[in-house]
PDB file of N, CA and C in Angstrom:
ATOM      1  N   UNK A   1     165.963-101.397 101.250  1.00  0.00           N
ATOM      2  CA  UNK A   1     165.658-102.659 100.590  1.00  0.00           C
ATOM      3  C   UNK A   1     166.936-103.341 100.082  1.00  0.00           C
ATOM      4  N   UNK A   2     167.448-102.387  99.561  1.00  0.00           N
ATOM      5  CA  UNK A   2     169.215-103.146  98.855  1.00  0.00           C
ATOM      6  C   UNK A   2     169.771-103.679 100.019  1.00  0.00           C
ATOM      7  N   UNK A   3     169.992-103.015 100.987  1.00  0.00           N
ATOM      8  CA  UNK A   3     170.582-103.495 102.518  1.00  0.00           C
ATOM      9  C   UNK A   3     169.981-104.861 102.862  1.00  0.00           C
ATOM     10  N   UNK A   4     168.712-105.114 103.051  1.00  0.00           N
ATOM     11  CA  UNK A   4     168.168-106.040 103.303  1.00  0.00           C
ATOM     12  C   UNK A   4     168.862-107.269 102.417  1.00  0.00           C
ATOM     13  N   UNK A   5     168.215-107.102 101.153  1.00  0.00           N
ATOM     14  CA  UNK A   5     168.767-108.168 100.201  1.00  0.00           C
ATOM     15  C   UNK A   5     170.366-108.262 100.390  1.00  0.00           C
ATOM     16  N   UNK A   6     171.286-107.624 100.415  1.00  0.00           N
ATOM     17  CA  UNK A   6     172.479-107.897 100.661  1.00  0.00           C
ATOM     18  C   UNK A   6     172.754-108.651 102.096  1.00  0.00           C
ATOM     19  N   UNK A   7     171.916-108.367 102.941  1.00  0.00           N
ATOM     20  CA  UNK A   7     172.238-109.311 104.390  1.00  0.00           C
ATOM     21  C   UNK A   7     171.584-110.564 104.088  1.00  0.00           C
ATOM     22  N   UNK A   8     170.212-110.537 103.788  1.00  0.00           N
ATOM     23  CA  UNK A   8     170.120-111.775 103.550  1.00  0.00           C
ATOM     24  C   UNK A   8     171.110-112.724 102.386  1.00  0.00           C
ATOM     25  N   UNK A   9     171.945-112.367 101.959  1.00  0.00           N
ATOM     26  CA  UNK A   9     172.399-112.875 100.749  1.00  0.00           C
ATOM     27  C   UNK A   9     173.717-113.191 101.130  1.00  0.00           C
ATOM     28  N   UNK A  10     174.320-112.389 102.175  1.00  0.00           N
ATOM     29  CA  UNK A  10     175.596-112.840 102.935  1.00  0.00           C
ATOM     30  C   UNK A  10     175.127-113.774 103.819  1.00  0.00           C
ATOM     31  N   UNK A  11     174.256-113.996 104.201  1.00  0.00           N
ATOM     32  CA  UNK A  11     174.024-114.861 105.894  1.00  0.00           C
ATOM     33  C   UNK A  11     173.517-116.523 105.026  1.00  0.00           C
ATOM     34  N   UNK A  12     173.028-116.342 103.457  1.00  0.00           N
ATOM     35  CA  UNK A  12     172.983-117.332 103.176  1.00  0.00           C
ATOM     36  C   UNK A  12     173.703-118.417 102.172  1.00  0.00           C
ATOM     37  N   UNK A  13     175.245-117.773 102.080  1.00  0.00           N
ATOM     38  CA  UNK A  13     176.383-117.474 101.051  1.00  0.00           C
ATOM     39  C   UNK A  13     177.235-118.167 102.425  1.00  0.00           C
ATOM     40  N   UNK A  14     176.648-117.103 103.806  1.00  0.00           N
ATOM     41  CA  UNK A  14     177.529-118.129 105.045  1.00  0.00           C
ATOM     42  C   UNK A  14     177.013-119.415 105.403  1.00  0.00           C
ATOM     43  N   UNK A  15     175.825-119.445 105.316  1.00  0.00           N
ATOM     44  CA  UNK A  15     175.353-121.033 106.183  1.00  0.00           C
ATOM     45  C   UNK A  15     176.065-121.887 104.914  1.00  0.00           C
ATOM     46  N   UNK A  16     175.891-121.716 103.601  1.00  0.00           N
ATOM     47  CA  UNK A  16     176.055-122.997 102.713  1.00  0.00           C
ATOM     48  C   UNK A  16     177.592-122.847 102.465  1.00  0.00           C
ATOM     49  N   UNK A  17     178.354-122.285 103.048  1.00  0.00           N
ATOM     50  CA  UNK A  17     179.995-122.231 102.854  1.00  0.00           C
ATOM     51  C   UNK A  17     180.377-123.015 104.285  1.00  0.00           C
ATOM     52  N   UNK A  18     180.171-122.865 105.345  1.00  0.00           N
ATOM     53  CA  UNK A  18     179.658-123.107 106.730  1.00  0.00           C
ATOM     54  C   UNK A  18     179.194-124.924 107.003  1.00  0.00           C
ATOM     55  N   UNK A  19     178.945-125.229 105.570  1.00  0.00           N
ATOM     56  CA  UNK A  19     178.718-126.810 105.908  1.00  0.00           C
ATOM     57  C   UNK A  19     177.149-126.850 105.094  1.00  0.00           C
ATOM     58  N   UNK A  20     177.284-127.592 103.834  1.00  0.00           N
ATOM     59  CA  UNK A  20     176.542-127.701 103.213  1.00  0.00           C
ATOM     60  C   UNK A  20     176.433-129.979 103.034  1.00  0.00           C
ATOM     61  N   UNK A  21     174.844-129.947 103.453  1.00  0.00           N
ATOM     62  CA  UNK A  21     174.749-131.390 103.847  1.00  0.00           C
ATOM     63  C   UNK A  21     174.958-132.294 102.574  1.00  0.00           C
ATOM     64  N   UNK A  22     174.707-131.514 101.158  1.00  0.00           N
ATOM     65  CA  UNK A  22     174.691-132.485  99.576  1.00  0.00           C
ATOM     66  C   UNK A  22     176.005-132.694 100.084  1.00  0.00           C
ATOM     67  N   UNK A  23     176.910-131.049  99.782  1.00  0.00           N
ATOM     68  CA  UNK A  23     177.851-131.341  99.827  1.00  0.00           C
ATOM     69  C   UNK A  23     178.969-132.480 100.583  1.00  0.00           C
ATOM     70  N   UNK A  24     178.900-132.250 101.693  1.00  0.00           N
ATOM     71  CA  UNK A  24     179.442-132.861 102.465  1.00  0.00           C
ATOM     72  C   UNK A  24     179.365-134.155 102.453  1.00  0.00           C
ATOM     73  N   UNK A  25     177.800-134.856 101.558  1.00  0.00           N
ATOM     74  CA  UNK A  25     178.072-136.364 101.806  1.00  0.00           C
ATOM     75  C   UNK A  25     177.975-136.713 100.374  1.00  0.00           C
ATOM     76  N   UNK A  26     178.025-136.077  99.265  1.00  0.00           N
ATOM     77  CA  UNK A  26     178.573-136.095  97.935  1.00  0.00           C
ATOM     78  C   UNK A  26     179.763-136.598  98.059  1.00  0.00           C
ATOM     79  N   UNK A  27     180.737-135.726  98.996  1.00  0.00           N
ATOM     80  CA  UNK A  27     182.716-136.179  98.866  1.00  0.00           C
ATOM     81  C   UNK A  27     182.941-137.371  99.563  1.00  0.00           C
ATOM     82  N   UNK A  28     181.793-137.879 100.149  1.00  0.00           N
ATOM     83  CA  UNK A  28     182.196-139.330 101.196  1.00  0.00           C
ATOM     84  C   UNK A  28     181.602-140.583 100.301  1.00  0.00           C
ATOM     85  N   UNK A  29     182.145-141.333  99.561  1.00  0.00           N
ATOM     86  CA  UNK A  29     181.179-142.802  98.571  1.00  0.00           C
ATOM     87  C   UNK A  29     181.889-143.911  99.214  1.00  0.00           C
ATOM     88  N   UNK A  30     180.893-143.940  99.648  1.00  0.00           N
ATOM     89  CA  UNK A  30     180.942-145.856 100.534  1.00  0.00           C
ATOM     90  C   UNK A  30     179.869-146.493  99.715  1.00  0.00           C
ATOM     91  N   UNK A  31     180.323-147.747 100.333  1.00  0.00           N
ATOM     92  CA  UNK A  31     179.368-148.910  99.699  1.00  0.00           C
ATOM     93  C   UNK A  31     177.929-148.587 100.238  1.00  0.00           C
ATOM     94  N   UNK A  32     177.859-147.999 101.475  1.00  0.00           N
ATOM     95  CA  UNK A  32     176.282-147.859 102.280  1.00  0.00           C
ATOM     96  C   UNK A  32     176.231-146.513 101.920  1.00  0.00           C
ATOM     97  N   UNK A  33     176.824-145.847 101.244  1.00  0.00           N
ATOM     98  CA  UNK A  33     176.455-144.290 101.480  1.00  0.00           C
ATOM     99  C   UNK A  33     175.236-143.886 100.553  1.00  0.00           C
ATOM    100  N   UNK A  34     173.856-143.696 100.623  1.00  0.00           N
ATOM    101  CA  UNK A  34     173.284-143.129 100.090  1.00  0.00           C
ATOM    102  C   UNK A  34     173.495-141.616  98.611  1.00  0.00           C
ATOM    103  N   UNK A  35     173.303-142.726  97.419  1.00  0.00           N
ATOM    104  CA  UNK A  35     173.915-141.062  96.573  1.00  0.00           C
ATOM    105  C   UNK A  35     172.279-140.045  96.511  1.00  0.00           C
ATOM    106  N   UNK A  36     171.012-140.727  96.358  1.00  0.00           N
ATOM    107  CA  UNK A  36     169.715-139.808  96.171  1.00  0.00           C
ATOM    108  C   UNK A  36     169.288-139.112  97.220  1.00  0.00           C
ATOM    109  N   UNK A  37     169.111-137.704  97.066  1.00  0.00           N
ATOM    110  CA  UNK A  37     169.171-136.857  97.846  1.00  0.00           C
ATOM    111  C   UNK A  37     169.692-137.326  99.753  1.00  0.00           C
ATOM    112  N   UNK A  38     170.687-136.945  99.067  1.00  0.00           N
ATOM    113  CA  UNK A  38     171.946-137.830 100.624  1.00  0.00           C
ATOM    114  C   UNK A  38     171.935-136.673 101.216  1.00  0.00           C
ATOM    115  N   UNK A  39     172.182-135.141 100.895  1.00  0.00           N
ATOM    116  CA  UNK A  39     172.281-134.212 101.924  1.00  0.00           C
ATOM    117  C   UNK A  39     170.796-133.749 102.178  1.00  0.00           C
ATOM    118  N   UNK A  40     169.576-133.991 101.837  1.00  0.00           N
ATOM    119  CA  UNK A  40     168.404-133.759 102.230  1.00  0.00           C
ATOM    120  C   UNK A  40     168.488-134.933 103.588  1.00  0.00           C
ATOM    121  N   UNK A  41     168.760-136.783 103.240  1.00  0.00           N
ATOM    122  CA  UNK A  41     168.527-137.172 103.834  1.00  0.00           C
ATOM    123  C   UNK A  41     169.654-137.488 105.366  1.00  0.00           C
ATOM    124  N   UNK A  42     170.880-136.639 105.177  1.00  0.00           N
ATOM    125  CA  UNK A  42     171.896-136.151 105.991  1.00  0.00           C
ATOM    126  C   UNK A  42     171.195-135.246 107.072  1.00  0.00           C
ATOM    127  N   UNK A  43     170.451-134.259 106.531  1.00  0.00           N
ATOM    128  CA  UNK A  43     170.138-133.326 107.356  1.00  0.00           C
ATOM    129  C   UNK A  43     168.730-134.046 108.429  1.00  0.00           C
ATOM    130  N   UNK A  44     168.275-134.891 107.921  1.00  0.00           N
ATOM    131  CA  UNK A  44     166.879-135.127 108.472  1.00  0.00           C
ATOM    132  C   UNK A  44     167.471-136.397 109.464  1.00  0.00           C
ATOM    133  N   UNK A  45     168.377-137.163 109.362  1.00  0.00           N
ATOM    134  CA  UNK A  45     169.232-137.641 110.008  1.00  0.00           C
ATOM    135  C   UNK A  45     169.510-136.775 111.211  1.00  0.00           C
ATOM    136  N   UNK A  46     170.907-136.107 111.294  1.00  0.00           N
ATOM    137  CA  UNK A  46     171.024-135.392 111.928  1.00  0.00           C
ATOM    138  C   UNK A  46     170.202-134.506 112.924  1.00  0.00           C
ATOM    139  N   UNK A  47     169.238-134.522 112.190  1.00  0.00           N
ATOM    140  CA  UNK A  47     167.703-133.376 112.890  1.00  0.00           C
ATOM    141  C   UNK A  47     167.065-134.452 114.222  1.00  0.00           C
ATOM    142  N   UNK A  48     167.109-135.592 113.624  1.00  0.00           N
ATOM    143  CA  UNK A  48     166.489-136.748 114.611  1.00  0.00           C
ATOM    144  C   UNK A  48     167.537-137.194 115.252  1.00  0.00           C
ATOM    145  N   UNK A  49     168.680-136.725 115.363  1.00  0.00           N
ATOM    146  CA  UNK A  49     170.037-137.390 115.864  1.00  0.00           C
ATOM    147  C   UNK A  49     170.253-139.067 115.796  1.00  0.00           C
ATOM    148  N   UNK A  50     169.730-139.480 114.777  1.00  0.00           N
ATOM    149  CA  UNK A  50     170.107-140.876 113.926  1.00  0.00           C
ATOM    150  C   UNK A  50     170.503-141.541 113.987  1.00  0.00           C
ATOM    151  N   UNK A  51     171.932-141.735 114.721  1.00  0.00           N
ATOM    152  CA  UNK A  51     173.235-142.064 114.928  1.00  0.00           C
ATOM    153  C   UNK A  51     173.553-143.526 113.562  1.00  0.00           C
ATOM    154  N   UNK A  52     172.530-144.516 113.619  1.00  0.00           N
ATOM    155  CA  UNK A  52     172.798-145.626 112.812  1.00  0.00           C
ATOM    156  C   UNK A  52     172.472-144.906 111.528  1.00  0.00           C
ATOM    157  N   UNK A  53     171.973-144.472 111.356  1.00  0.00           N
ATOM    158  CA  UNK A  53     171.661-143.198 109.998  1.00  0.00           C
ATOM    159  C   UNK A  53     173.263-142.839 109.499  1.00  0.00           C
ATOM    160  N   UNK A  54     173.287-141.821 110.731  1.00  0.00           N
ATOM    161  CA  UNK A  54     174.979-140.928 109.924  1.00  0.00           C
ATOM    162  C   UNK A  54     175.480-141.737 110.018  1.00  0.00           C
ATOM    163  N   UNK A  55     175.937-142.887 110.317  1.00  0.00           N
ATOM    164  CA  UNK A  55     177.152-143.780 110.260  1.00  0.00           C
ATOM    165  C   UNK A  55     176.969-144.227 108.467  1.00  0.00           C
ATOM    166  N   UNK A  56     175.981-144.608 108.454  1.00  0.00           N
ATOM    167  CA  UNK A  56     175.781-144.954 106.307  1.00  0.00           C
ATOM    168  C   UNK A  56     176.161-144.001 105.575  1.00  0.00           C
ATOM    169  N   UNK A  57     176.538-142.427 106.487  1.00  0.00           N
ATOM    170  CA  UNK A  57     176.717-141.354 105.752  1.00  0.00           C
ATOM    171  C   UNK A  57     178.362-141.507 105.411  1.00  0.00           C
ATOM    172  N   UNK A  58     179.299-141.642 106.501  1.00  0.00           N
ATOM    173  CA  UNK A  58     180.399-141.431 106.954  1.00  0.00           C
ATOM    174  C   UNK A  58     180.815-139.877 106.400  1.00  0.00           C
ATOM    175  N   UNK A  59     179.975-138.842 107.072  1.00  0.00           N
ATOM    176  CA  UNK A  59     180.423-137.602 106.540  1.00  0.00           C
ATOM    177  C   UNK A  59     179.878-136.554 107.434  1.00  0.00           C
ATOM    178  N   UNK A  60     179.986-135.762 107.876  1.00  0.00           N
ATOM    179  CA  UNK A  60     180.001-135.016 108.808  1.00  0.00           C
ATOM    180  C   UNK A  60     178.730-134.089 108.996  1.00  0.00           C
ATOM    181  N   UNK A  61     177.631-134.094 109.510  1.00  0.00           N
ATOM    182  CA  UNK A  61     176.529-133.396 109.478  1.00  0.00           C
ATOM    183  C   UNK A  61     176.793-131.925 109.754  1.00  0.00           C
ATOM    184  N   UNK A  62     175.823-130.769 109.294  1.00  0.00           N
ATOM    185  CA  UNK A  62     176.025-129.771 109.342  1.00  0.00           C
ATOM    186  C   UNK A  62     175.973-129.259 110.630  1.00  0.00           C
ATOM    187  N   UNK A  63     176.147-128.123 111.069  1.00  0.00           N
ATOM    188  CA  UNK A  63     176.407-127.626 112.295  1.00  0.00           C
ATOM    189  C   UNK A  63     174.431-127.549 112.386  1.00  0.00           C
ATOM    190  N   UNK A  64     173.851-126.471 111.752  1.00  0.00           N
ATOM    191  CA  UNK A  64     172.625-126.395 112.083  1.00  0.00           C
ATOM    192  C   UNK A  64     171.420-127.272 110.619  1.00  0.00           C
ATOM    193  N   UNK A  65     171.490-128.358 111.148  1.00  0.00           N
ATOM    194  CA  UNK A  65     170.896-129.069 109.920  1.00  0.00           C
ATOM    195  C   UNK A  65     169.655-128.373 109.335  1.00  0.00           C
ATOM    196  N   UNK A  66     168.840-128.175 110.491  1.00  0.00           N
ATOM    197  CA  UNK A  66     167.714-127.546 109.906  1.00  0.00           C
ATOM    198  C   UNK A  66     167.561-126.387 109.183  1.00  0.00           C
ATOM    199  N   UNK A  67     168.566-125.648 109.450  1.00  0.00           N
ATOM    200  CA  UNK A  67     168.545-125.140 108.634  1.00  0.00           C
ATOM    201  C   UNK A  67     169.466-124.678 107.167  1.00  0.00           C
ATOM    202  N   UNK A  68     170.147-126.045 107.395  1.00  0.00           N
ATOM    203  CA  UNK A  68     170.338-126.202 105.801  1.00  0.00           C
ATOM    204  C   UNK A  68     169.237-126.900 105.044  1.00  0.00           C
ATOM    205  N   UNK A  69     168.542-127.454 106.021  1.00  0.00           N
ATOM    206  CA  UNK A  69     167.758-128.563 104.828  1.00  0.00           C
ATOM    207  C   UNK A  69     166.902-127.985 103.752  1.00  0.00           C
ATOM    208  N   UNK A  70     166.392-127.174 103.702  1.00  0.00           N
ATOM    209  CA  UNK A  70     166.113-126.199 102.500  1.00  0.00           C
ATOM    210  C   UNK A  70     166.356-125.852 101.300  1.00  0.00           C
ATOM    211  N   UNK A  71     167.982-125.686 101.841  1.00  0.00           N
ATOM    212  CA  UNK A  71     169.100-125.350 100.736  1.00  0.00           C
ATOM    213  C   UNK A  71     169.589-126.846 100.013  1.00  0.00           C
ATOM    214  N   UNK A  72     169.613-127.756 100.885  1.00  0.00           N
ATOM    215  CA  UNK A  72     170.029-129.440 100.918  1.00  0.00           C
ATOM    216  C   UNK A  72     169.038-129.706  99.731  1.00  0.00           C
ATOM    217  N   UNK A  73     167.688-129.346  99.813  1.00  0.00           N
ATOM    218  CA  UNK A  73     166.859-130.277  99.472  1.00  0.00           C
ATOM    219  C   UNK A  73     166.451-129.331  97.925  1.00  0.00           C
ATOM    220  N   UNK A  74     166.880-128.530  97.850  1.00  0.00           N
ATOM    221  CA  UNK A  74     166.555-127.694  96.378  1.00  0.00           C
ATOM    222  C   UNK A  74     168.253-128.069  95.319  1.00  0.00           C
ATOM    223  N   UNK A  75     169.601-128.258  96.185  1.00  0.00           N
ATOM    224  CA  UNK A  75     170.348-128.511  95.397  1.00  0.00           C
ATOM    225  C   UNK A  75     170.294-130.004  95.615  1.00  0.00           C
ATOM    226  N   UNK A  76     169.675-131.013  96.257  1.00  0.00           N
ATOM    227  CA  UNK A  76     169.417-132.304  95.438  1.00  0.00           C
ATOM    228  C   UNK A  76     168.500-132.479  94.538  1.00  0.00           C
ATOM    229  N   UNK A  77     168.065-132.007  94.199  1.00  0.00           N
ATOM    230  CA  UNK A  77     166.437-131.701  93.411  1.00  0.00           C
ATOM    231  C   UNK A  77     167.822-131.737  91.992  1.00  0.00           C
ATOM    232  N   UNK A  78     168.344-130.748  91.892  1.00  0.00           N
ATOM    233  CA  UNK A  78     168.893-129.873  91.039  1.00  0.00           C
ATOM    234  C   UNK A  78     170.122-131.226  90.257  1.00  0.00           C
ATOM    235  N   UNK A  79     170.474-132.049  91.595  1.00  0.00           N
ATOM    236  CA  UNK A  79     171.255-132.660  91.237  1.00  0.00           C
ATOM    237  C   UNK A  79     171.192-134.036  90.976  1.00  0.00           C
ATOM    238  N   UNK A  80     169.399-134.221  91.212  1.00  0.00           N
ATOM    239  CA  UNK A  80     168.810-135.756  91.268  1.00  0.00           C
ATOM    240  C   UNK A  80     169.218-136.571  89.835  1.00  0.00           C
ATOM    241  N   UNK A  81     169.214-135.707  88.400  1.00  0.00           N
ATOM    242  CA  UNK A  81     169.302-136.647  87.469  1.00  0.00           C
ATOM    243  C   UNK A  81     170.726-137.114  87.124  1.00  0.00           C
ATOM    244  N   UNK A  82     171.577-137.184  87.905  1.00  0.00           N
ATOM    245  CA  UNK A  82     173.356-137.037  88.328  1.00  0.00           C
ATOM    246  C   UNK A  82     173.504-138.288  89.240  1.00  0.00           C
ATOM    247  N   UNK A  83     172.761-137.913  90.649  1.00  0.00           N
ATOM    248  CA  UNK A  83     172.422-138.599  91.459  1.00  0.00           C
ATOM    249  C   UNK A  83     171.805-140.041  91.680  1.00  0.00           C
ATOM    250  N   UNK A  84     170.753-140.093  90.036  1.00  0.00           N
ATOM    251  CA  UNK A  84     170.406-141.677  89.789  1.00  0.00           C
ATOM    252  C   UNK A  84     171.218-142.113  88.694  1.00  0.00           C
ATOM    253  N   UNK A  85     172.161-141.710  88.195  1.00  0.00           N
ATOM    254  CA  UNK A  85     173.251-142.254  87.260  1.00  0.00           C
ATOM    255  C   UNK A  85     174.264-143.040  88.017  1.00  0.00           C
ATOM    256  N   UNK A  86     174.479-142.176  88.911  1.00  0.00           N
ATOM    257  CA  UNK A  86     175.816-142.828  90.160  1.00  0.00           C
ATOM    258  C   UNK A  86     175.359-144.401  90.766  1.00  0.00           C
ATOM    259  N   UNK A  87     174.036-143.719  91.283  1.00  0.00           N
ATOM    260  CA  UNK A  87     173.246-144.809  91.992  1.00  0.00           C
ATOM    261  C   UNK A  87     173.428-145.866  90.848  1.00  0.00           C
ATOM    262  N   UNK A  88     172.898-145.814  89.694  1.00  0.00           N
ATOM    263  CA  UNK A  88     172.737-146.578  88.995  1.00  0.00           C
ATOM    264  C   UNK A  88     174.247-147.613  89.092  1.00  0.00           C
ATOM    265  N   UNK A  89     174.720-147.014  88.285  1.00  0.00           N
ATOM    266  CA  UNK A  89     176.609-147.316  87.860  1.00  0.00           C
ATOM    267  C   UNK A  89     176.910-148.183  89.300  1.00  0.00           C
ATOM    268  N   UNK A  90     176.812-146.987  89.877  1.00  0.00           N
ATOM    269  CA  UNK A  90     176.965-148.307  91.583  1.00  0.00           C
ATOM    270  C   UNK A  90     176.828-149.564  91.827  1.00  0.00           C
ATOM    271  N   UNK A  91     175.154-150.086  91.634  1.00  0.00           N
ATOM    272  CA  UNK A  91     174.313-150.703  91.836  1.00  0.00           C
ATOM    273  C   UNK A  91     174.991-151.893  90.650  1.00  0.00           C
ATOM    274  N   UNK A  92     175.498-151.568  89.742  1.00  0.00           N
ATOM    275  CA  UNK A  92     176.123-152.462  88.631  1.00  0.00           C
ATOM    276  C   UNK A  92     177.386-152.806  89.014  1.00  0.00           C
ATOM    277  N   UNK A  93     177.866-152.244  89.750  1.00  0.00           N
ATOM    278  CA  UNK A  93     179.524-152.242  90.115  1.00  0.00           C
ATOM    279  C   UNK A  93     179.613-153.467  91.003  1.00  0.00           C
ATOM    280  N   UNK A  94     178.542-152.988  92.186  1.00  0.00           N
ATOM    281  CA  UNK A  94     178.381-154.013  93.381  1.00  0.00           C
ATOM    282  C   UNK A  94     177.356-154.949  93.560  1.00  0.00           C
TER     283      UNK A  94
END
């Protein structure tokens, strides 16, 4: 059982080191870039191969989206009340 939990815990320590979708379009702020759940909506992008989508991203989709989107969509959750501050501040800026 310890074995188990330790593999699963490396293999999912690798996918989100490996290219994590918040992440990745968190470090990219454009004027079009989506800040509310941007790596949920990065990955679902990517999943449909989007192309006019990722371009609003300007940030690099994950290698296997689907299966970050999981991980994407529990650390935007986590990071949503962050996420409508920016938006906000933004939205005042421009």
């Amino acid at each position: 059982m310890k074995a188990t939990c330790a593999l699963v815990g490396s293999c999912l320590v690798g996918l989100l080191v490996s290219g994590c979708g918040t992440v990745s379009s968190m470090t990219h702020f454009g004027r079009e870039t989506p800040f509310v759940y941007s790596g949920t909506r990065l990955d679902i992008a990517a999943i449909q191969d989007n192309s006019a989508e990722l371009k609003r991203f300007d940030a690099k989709s994950p290698a296997h989206p689907a299966v970050d989107l999981p991980a994407s969509l529990v650390l935007d959750t986590i990071l949503l009340p962050g996420t409508l501050l920016a938006a906000a501040f933004r939205a005042m800026l421009w």
